[in-house]
C-alpha atoms as a PDB file:
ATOM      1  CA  UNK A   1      -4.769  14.550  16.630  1.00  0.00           C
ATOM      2  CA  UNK A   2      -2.932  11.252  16.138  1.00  0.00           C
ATOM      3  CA  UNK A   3      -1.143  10.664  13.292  1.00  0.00           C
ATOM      4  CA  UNK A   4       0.865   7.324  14.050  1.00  0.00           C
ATOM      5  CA  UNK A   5       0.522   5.140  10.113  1.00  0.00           C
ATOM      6  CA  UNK A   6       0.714   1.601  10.904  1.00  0.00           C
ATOM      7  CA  UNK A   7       2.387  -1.298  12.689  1.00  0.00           C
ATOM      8  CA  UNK A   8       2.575  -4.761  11.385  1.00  0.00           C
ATOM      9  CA  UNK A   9       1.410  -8.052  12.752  1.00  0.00           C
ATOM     10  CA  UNK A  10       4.111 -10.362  13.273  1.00  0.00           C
ATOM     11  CA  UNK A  11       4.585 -13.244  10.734  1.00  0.00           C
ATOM     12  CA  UNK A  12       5.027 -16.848  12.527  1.00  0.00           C
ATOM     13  CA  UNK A  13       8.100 -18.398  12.404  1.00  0.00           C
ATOM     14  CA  UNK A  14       7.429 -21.819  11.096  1.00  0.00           C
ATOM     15  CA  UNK A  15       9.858 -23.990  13.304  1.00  0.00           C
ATOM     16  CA  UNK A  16       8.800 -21.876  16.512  1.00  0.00           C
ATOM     17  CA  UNK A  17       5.060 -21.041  16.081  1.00  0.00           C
ATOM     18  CA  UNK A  18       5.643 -18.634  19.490  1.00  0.00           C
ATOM     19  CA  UNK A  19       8.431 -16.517  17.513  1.00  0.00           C
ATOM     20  CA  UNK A  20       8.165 -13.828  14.834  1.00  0.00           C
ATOM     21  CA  UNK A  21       9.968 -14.588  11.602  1.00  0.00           C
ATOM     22  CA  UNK A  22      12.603 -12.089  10.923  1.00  0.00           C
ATOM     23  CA  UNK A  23      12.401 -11.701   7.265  1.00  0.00           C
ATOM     24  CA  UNK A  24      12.498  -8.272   6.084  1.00  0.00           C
ATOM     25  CA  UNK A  25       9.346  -6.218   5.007  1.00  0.00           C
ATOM     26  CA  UNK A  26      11.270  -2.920   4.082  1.00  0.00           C
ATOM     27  CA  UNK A  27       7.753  -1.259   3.838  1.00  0.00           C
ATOM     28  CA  UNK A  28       8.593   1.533   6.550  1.00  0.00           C
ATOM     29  CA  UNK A  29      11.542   3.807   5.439  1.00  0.00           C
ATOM     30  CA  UNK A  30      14.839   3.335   7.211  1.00  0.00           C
ATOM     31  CA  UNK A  31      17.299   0.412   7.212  1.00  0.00           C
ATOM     32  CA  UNK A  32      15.437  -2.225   6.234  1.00  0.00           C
ATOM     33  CA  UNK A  33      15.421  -0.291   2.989  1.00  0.00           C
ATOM     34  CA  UNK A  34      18.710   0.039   2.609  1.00  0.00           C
ATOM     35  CA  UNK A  35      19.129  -4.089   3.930  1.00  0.00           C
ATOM     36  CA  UNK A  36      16.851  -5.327   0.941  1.00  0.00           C
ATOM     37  CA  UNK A  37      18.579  -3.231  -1.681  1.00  0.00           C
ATOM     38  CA  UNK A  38      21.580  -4.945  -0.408  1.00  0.00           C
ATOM     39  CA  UNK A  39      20.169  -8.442  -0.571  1.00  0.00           C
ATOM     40  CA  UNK A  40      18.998  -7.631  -4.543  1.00  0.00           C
ATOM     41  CA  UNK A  41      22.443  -6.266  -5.162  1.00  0.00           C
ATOM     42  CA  UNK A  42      24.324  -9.569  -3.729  1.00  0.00           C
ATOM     43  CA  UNK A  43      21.737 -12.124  -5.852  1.00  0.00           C
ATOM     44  CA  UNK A  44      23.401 -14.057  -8.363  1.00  0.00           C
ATOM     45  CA  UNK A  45      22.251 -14.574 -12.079  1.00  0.00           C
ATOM     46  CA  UNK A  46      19.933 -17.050 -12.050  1.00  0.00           C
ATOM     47  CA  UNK A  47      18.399 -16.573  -8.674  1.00  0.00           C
ATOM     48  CA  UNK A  48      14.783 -15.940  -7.619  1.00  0.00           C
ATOM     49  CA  UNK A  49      13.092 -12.884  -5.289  1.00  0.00           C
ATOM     50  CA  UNK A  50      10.081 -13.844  -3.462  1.00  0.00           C
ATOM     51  CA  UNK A  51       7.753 -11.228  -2.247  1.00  0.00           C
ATOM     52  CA  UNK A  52       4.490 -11.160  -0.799  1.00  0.00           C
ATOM     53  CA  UNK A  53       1.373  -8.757  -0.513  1.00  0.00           C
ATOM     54  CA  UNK A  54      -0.899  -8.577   2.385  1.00  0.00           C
ATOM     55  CA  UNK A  55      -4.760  -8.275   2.638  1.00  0.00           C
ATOM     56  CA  UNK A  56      -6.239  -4.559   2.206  1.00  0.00           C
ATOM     57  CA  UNK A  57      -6.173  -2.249   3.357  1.00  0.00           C
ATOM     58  CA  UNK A  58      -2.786  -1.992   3.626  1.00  0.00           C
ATOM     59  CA  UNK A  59      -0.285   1.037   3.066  1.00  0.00           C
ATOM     60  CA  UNK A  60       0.031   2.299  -0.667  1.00  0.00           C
ATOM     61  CA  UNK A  61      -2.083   0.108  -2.631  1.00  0.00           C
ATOM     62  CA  UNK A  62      -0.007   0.349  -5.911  1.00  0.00           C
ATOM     63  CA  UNK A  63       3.293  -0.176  -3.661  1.00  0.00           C
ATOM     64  CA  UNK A  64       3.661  -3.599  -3.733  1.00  0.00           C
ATOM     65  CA  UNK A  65       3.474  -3.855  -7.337  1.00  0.00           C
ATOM     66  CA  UNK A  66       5.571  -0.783  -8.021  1.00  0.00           C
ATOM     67  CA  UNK A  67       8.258  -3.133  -6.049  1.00  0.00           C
ATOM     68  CA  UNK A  68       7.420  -5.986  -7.938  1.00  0.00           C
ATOM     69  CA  UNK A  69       7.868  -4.018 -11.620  1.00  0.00           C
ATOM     70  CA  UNK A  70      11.584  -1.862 -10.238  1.00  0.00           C
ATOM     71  CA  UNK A  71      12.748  -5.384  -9.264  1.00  0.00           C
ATOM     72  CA  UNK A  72      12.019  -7.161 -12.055  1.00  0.00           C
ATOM     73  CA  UNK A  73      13.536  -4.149 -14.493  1.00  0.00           C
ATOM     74  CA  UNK A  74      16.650  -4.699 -12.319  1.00  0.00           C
ATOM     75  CA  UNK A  75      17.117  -8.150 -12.240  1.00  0.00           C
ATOM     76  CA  UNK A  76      16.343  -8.659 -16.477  1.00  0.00           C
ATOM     77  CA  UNK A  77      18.794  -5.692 -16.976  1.00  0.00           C
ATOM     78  CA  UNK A  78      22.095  -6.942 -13.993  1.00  0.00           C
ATOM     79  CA  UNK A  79      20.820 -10.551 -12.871  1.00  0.00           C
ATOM     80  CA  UNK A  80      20.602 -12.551 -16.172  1.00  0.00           C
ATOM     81  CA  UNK A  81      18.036 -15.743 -15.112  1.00  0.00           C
ATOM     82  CA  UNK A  82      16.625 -14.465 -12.326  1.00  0.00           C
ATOM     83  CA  UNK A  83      12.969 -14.403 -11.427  1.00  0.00           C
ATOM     84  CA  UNK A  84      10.433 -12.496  -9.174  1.00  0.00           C
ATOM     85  CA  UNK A  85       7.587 -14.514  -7.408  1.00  0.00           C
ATOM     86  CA  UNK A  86       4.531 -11.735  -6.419  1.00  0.00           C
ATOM     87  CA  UNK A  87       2.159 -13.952  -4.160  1.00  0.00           C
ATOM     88  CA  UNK A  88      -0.507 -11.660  -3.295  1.00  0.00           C
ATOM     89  CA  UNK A  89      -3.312 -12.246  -0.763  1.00  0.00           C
ATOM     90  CA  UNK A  90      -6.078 -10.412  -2.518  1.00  0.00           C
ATOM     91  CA  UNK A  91      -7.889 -11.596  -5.512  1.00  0.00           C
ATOM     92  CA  UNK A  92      -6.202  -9.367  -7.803  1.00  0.00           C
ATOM     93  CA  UNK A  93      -4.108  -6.532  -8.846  1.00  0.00           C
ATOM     94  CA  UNK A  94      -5.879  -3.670  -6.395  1.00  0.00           C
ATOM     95  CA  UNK A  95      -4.513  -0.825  -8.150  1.00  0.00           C
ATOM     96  CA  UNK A  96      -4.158   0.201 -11.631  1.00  0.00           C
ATOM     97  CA  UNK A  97      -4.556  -2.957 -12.496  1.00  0.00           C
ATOM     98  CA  UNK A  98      -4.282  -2.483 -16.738  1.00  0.00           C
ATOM     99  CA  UNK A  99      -0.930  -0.826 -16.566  1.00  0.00           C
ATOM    100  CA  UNK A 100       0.192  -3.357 -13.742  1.00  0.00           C
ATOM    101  CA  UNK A 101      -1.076  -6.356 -15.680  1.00  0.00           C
ATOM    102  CA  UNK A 102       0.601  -4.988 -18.859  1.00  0.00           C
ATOM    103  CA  UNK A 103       3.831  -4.933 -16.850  1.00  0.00           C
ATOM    104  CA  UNK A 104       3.452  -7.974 -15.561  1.00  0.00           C
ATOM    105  CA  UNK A 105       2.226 -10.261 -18.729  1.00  0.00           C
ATOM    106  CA  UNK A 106       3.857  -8.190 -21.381  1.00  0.00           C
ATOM    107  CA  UNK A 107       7.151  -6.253 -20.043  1.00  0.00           C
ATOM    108  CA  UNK A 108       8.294  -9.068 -18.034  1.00  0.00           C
ATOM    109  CA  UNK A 109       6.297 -12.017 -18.881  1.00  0.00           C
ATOM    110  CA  UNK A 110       6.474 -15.247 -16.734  1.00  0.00           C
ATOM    111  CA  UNK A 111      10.058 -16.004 -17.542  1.00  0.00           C
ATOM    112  CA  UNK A 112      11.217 -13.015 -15.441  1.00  0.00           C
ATOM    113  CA  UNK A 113       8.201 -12.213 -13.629  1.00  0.00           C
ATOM    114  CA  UNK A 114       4.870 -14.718 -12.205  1.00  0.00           C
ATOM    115  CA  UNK A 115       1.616 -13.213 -10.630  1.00  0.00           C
ATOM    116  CA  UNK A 116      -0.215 -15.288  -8.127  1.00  0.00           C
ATOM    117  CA  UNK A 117      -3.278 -13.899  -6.840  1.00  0.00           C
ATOM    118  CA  UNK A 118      -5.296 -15.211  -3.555  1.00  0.00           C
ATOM    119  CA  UNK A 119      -1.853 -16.301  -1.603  1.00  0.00           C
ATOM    120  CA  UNK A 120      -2.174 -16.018   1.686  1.00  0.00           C
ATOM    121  CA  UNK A 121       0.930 -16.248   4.033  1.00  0.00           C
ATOM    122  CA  UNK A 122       0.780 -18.922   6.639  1.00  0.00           C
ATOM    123  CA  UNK A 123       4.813 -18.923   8.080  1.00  0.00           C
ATOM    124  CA  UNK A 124       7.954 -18.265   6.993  1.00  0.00           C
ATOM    125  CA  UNK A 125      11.244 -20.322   7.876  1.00  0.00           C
ATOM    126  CA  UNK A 126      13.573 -17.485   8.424  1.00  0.00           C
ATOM    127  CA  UNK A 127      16.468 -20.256   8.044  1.00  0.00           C
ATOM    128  CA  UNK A 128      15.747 -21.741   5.126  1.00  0.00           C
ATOM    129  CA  UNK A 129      14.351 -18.442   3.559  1.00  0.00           C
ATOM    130  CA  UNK A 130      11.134 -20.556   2.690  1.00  0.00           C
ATOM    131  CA  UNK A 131       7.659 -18.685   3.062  1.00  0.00           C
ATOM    132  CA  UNK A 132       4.157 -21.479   3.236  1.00  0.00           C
ATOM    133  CA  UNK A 133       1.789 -20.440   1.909  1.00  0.00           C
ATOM    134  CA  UNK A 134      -2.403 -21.165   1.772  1.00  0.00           C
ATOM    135  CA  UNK A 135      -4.113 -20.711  -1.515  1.00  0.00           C
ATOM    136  CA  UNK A 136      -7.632 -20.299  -2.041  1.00  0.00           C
ATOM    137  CA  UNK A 137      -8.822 -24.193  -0.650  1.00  0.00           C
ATOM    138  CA  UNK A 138      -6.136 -23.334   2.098  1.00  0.00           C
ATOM    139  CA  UNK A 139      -3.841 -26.018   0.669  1.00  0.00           C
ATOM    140  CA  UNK A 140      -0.226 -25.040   1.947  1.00  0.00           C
ATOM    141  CA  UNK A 141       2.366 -23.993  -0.365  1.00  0.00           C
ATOM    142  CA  UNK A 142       6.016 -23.697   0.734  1.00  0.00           C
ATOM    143  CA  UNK A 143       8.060 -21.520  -1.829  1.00  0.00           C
ATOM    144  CA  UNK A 144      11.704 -21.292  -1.397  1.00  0.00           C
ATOM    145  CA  UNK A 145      13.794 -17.925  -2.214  1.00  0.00           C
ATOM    146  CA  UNK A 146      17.565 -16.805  -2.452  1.00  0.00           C
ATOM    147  CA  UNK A 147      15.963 -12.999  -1.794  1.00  0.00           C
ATOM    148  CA  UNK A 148      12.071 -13.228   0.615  1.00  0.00           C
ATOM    149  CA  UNK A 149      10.536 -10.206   1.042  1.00  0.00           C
ATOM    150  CA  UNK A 150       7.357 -10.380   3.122  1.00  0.00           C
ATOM    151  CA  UNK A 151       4.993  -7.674   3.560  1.00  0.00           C
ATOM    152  CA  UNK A 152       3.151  -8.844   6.450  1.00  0.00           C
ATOM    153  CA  UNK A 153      -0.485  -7.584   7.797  1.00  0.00           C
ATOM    154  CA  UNK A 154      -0.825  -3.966   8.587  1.00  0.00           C
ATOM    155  CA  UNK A 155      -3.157  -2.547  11.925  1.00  0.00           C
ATOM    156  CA  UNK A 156      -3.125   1.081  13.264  1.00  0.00           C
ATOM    157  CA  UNK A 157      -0.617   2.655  14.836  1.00  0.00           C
ATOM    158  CA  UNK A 158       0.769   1.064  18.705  1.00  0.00           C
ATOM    159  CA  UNK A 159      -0.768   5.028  19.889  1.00  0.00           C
ATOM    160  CA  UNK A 160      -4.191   3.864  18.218  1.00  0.00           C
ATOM    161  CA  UNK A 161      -4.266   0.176  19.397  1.00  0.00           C
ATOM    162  CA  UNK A 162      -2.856   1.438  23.081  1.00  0.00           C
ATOM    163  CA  UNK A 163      -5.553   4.167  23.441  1.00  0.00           C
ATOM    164  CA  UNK A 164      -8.570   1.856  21.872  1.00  0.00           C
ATOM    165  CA  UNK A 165      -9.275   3.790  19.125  1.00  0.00           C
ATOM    166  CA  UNK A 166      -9.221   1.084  16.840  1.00  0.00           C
ATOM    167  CA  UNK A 167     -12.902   0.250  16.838  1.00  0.00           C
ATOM    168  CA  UNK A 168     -13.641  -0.805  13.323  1.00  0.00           C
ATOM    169  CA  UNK A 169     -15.468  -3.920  13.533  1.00  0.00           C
ATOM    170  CA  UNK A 170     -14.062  -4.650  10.288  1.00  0.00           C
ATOM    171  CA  UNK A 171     -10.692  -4.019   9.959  1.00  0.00           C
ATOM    172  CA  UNK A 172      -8.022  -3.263  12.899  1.00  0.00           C
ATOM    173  CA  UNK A 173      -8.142   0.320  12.390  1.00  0.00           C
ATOM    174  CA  UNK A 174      -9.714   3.578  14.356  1.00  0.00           C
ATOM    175  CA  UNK A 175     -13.312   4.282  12.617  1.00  0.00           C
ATOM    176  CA  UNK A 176     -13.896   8.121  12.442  1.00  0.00           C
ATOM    177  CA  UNK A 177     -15.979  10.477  10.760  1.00  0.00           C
ATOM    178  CA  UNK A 178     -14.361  10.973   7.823  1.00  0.00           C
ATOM    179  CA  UNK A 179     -16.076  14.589   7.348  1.00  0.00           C
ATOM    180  CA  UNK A 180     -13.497  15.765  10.128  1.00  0.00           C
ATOM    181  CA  UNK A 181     -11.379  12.633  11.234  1.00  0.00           C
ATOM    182  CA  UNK A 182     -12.865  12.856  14.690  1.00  0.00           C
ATOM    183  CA  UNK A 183     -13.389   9.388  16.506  1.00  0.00           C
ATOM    184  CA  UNK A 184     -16.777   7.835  16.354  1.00  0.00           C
ATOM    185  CA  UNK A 185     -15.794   6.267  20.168  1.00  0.00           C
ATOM    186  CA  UNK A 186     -13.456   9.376  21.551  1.00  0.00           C
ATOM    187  CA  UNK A 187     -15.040  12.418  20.798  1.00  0.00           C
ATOM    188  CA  UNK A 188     -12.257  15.663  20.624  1.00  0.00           C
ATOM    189  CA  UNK A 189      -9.844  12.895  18.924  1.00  0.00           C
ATOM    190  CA  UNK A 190      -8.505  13.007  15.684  1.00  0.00           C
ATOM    191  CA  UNK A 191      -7.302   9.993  14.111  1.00  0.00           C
ATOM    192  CA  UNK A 192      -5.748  11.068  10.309  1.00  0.00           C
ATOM    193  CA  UNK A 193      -3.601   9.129   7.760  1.00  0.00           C
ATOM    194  CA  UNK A 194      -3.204   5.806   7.289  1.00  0.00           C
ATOM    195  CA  UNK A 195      -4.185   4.730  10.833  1.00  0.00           C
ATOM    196  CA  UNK A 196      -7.991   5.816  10.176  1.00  0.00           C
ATOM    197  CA  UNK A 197     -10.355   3.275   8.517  1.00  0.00           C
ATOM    198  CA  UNK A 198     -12.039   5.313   5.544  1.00  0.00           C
ATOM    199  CA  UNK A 199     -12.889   4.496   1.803  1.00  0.00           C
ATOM    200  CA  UNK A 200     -10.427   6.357   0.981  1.00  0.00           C
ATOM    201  CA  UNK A 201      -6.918   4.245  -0.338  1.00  0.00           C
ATOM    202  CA  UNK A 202      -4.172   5.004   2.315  1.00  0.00           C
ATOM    203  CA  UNK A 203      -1.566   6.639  -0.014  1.00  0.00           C
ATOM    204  CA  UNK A 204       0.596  10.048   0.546  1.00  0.00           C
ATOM    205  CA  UNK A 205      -1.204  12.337  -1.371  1.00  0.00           C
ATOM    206  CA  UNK A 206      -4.450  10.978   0.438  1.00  0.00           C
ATOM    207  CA  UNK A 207      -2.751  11.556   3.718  1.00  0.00           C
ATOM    208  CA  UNK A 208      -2.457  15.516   2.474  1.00  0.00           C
ATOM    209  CA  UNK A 209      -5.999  15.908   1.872  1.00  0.00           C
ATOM    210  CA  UNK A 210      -7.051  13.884   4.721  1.00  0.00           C
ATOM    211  CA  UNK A 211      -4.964  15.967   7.346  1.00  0.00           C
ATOM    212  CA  UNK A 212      -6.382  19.163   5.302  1.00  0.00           C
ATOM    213  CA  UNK A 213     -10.303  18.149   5.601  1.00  0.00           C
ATOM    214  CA  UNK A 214      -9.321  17.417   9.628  1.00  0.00           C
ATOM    215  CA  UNK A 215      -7.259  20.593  10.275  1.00  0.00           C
ATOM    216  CA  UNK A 216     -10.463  22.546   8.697  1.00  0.00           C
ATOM    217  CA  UNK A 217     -12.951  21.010  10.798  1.00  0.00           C
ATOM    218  CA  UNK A 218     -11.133  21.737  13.545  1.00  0.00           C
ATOM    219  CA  UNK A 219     -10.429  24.961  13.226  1.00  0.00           C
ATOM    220  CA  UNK A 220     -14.237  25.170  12.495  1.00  0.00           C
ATOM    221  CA  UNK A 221     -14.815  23.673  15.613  1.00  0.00           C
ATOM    222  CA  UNK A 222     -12.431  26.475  18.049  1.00  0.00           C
ATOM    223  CA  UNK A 223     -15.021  28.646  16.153  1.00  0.00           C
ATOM    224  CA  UNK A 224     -18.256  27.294  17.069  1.00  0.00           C
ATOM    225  CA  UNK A 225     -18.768  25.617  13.599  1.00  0.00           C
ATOM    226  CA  UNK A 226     -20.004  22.355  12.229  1.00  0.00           C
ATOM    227  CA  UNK A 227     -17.613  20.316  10.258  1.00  0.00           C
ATOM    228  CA  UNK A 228     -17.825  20.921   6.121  1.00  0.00           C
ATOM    229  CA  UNK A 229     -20.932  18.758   5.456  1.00  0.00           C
ATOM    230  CA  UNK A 230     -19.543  17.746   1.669  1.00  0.00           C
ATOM    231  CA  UNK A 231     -15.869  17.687   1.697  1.00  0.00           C
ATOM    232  CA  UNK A 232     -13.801  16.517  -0.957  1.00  0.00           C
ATOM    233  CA  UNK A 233     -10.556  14.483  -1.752  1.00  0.00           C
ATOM    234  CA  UNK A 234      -8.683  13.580  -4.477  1.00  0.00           C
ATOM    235  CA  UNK A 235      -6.051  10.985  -4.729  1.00  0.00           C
ATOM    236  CA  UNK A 236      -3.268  11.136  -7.440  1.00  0.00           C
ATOM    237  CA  UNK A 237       0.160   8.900  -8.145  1.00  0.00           C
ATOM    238  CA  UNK A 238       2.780   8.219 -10.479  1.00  0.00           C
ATOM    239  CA  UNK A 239       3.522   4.240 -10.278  1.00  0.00           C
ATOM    240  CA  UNK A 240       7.092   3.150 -11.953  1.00  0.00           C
ATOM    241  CA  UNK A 241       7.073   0.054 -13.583  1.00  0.00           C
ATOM    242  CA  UNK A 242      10.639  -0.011 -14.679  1.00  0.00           C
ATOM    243  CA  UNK A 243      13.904   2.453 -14.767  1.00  0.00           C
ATOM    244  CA  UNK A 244      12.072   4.526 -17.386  1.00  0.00           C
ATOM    245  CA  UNK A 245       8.874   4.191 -17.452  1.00  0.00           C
ATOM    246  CA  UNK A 246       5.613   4.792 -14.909  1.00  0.00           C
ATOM    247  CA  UNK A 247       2.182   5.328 -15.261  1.00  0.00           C
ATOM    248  CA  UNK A 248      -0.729   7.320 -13.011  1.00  0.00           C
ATOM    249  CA  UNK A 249      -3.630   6.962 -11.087  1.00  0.00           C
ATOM    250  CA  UNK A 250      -6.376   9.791 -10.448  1.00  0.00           C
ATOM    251  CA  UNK A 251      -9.669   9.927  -8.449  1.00  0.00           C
ATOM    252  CA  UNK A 252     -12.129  12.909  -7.011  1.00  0.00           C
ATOM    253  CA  UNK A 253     -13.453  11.739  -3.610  1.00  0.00           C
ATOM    254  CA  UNK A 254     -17.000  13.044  -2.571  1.00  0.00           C
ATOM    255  CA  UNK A 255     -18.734  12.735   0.389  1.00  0.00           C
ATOM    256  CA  UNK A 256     -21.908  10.148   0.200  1.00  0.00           C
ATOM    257  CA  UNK A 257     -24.472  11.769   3.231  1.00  0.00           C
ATOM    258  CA  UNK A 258     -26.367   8.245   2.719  1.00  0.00           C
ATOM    259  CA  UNK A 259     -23.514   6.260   3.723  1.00  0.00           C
ATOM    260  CA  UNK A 260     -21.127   8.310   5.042  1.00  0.00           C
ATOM    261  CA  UNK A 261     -18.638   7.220   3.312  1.00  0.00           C
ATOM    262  CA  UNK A 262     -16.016   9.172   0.515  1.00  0.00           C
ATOM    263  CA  UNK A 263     -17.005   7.317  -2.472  1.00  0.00           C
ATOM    264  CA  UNK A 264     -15.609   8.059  -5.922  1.00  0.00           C
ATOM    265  CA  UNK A 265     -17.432  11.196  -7.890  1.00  0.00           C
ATOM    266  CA  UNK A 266     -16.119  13.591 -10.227  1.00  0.00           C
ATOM    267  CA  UNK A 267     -18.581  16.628 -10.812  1.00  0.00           C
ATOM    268  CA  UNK A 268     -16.391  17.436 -13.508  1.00  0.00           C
ATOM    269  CA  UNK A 269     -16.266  14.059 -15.510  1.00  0.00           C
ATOM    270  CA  UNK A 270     -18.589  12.176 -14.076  1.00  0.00           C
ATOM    271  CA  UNK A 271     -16.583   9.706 -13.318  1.00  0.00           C
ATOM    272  CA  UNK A 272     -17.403   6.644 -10.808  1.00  0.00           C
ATOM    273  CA  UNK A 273     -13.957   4.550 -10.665  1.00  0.00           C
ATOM    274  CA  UNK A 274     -10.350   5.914 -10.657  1.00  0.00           C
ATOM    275  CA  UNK A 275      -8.861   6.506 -13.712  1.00  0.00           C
ATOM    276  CA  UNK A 276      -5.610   5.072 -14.949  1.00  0.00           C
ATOM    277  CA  UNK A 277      -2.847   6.427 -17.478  1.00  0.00           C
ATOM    278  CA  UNK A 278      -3.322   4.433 -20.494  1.00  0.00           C
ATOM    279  CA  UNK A 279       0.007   2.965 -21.240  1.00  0.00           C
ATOM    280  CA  UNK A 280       3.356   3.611 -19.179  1.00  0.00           C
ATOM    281  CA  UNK A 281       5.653   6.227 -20.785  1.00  0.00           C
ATOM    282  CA  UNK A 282       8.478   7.722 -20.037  1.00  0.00           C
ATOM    283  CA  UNK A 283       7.038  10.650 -20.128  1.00  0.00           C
ATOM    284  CA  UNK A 284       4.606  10.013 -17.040  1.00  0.00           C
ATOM    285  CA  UNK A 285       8.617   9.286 -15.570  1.00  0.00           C
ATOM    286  CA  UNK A 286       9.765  12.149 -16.018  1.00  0.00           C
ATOM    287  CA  UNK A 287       6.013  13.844 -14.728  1.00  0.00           C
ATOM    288  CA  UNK A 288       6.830  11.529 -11.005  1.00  0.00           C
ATOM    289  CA  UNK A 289       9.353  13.422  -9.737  1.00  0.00           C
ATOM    290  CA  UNK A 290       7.455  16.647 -10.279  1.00  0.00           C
ATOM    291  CA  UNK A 291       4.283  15.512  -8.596  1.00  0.00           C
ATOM    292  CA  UNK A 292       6.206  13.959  -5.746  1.00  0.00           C
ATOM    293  CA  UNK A 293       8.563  16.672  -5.111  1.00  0.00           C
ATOM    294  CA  UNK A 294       5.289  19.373  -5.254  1.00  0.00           C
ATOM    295  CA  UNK A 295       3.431  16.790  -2.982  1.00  0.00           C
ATOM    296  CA  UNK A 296       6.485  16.655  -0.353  1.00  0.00           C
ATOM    297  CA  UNK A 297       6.322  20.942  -0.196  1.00  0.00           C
ATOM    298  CA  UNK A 298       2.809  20.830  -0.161  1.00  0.00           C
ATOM    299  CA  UNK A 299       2.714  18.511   3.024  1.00  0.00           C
ATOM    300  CA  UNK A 300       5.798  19.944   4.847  1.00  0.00           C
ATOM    301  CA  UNK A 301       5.598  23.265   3.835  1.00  0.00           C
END
């Protein structure tokens, strides 16, 4: 079973096409964390934060946006002035897009906070702290920032690429069958989390049922067993969108035997399409820290 999340393709630097820019993405856990909450904390009133989102599928689809909200709340409440700049490369918000567009338009408004959907990132001067950028026509944009945070292009893990597992003709990720994980070109392999290419969104609590549906097939499978034929998922988050307040996103994840995919079907509700909280309290902030903290036993229990 392989388990590796992702790996990101470099970002060209723009004055040496052969290099790597060395801007920080800060979208894996460890110091380059801890380096962009010291850039935000050094910015001076009046000074702008720059961030980018990459195509999906890409690691936490609300993420990005989350980031986008917690840094604008921080800059309007210590950084008088200063702006955030969210160039995205899809063609809109790709999560909970109400509550995200409400932040956006109506808790931060332009003057603190501006949206701009089908951005793609073409280089970044790591110097200068510029990123260029190609918009829709693939005209180039270069945006300058005091604070550039790019989240660049995510593939499957080095274990996935190395072992060539990542056979999606689609995307750079390993396909499997998502009714036990198992690869559809390495048979016995298990490819789970955000490394796999599935419908489903590659978020935490979606990496808890995945590795559930593949440890049960595989235990299934030490007994002689097929796979379960109809397995189900569901995929739950708390999103903050400033110091106080957050909203959620739900969904029930069937498996379609015509496609073969995990599409979106509540038995219960009959629901066809996520469903998002809706309006951000501060009650759904106080509900995030239960669900994550339950989540984290649940996984590494």
């Amino acid at each position: 079973m392989l388990a590796p999340g992702v790996q990101f393709d470099p970002v060209p630097e723009t004055s040496k096409p052969g290099l790597s820019a060395t801007i920080l993405h800060a979208w894996q856990a460890g110091p380059q964390t801890d380096q962009l909450r010291q850039q935000l904390a050094a910015m001076q009133p009046g000074q702008t934060f720059v961030m980018t989102i990459p195509p999906k599928p890409y690691r936490c689809p609300p993420g990005p946006y989350e980031r986008a909200c917690v840094v604008a709340d921080y800059l309007k409440r210590n950084k008088p002035g200063s702006r955030v700049l969210v160039f995205d490369a899809n063609s809109g918000i790709t999560a909970e897009a109400e509550n995200f567009g409400y932040a956006f338009n109506t808790l931060y408004g332009p003057s603190i906070l501006e949206y701009h959907p089908l951005m793609r990132v073409a280089s970044v001067d790591s110097a200068s702290r510029t990123v260029t950028l190609l918009d829709a026509g693939n005209a180039t944009h270069a945006v300058k920032a005091d604070v550039l945070n790019v989240i660049p292009p995510h593939r499957a893990g080095a274990i996935v690429q190395t072992a060539g597992l990542a056979n999606a003709t689609d995307v750079p990720y390993a396909a499997v069958d998502v009714r036990s994980f198992e690869s559809t070109l390495r048979p016995g392999l298990h490819v789970i989390g955000d490394s796999s290419k599935t419908t489903l969104p590659k978020a935490g609590h979606v990496g808890n049922q995945g590795a559930k549906i593949c440890a049960d097939a595989i235990i299934k499978a030490f007994n002689g067993q097929d796979p379960d034929p109809a397995p189900t998922a569901n995929s739950a988050c708390f999103s903050p969108v400033s110091s106080t307040l957050a909203s959620w996103l739900t969904a029930v994840y069937q498996f379609d035997t015509t496609t073969g995919n995990m599409v979106i079907r509540d038995q219960v509700t009959g629901s066809t399409a996520a469903t998002e909280a809706k309006a951000p309290t501060t009650g759904n902030f106080g509900k995030m820290g239960t669900w994550f903290k339950t989540l984290m036993s649940d996984t590494f229990a």
